[in-house]
Protein backbone atom coordinates (compact mmCIF):
# COMPACT_ATOMS: atom_id res chain seq x y z
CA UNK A 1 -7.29 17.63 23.83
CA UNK A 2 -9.33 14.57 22.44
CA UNK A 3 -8.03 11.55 21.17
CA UNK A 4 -8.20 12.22 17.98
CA UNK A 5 -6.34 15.66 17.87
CA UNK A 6 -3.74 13.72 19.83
CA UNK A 7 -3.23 11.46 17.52
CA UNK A 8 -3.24 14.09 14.51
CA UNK A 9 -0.60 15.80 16.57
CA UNK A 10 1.72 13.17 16.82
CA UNK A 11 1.41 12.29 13.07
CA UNK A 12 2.12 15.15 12.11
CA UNK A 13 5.31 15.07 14.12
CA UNK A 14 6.13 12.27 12.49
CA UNK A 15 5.42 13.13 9.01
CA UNK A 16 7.76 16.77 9.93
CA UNK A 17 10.70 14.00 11.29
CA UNK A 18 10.69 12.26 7.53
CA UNK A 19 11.75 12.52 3.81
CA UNK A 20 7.75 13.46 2.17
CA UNK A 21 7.43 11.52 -1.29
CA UNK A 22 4.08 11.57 -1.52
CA UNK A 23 0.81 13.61 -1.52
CA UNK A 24 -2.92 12.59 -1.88
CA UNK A 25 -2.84 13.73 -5.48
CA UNK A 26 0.04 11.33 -6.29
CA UNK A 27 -1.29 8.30 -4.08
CA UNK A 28 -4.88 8.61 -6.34
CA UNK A 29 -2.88 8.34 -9.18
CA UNK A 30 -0.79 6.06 -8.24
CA UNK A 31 -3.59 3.65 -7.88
CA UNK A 32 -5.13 4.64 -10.56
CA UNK A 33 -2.57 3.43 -12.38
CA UNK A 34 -2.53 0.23 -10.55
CA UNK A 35 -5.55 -0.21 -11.51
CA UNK A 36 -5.78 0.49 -14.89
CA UNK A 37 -3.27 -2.55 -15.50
CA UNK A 38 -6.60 -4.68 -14.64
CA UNK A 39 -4.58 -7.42 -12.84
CA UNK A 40 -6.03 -8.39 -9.42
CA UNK A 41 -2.64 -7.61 -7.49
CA UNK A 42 -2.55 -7.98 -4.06
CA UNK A 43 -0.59 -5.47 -1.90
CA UNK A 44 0.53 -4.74 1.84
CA UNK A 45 0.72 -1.42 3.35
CA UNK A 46 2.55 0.03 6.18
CA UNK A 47 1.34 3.19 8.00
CA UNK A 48 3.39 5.59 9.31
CA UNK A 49 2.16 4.94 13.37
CA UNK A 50 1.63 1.36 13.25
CA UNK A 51 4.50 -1.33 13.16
CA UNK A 52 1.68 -3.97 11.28
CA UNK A 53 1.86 -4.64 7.12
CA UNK A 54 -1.64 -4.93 6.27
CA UNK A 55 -3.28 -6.10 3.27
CA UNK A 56 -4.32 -3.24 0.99
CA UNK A 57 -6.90 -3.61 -1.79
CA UNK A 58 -6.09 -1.81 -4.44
CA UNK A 59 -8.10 -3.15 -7.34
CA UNK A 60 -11.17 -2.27 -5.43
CA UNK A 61 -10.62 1.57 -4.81
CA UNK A 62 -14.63 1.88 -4.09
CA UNK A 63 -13.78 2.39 -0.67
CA UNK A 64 -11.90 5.88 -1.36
CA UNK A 65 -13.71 8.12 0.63
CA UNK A 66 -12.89 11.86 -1.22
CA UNK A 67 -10.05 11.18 -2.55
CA UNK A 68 -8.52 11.23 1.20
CA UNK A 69 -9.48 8.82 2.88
CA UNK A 70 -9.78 5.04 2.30
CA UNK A 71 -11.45 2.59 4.41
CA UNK A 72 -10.55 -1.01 4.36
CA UNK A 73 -11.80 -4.39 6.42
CA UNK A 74 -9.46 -3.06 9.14
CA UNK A 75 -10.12 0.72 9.44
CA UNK A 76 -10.14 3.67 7.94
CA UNK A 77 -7.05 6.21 7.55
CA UNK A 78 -5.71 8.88 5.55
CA UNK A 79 -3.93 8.85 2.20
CA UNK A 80 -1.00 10.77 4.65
CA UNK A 81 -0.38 7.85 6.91
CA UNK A 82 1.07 5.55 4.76
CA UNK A 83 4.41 5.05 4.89
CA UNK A 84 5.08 2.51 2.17
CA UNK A 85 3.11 -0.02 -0.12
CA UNK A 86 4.58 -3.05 -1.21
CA UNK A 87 3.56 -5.03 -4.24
CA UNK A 88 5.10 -9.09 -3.66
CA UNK A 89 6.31 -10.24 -6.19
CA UNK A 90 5.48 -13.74 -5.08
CA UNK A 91 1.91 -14.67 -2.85
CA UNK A 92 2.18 -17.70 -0.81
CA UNK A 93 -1.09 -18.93 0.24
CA UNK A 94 -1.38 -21.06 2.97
CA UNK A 95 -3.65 -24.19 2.11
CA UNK A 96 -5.61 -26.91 4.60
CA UNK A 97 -7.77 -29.87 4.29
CA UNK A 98 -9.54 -30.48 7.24
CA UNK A 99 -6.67 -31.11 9.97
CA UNK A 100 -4.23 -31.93 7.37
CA UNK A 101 -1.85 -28.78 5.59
CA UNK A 102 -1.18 -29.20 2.03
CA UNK A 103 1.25 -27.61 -0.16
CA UNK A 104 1.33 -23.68 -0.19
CA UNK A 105 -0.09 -22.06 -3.78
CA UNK A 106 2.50 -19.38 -4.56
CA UNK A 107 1.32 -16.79 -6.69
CA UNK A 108 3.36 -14.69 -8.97
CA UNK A 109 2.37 -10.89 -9.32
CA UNK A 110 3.96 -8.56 -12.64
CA UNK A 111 5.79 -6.28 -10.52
CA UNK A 112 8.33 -5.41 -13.92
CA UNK A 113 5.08 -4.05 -16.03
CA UNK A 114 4.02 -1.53 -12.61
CA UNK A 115 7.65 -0.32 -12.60
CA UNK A 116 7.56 0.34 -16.67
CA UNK A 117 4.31 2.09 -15.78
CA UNK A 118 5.64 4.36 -13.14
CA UNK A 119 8.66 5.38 -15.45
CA UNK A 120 6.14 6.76 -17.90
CA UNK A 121 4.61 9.62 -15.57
CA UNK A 122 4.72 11.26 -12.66
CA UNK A 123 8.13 10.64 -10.54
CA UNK A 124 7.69 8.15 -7.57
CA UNK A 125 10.04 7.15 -5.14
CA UNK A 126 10.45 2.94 -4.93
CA UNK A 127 12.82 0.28 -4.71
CA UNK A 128 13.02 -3.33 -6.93
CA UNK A 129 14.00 -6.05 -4.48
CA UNK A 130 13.11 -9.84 -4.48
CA UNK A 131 10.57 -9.18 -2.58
CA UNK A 132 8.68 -7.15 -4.65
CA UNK A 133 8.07 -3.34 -5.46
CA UNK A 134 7.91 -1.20 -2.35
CA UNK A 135 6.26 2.67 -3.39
CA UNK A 136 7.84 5.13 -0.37
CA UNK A 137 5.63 7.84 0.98
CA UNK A 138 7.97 8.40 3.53
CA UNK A 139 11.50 7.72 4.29
């Protein structure tokens, strides 16, 4: 068995062991959405076999590779891997001059106007919290 198939194998094992939310239909969408609001907002996604957040570019969705796939700086994986995306409401960027750190810019994304949105449509499954809007694919 290659790699690859092992690692299809075990995904979907762990897609079988969870609550679905989800499908690729519903992620396209869902982005499409995001999108559309035509705010830059800057997002962090979890994927189902890897314990690291990583930054997720939504508002440049070029990199959608049939609708499946999506391929950022990091890799590529499947719409089915992700677990959750999270929406901050707050961005701290960290800020240097030189040797010397200055004051962090902080960043404030509309997190209120995507949950309006996804009330209009389609059901998702998310949670509100101070740290921002986290969409579920899996639970």
């Amino acid at each position: 068995m290659s790699r690859a198939d092992k690692y299809q194998l075990k995904l979907q094992q762990e897609i079988d062991s969870r609550a679905s939310f989800m499908n690729t239909t519903k992620w396209n969408l869902l982005f499409s959405i995001i999108k559309g609001l035509d705010a830059p907002y800057i997002t962090q996604v979890k994927l189902l076999l890897d314990d690291k957040v990583r930054e997720l570019s939504i508002s440049n969705l070029e990199h959608l590779i049939n609708q499946k796939y999506i391929e950022e700086y990091w890799g590529v994986f499947e719409l089915k891997e992700i677990e959750w995306i999270l929406i901050p409401s707050e961005i701290i960027v960290e800020r240097k001059h030189r040797e010397e750190f200055l004051a962090p810019k902080i960043k404030t994304q509309n997190i209120e106007l995507i949950e309006r949105t996804l009330q209009t449509g389609k059901q998702f499954e998310y949670e509100l919290s101070e740290l921002g809007l986290k969409i579920y694919g899996y639970k």
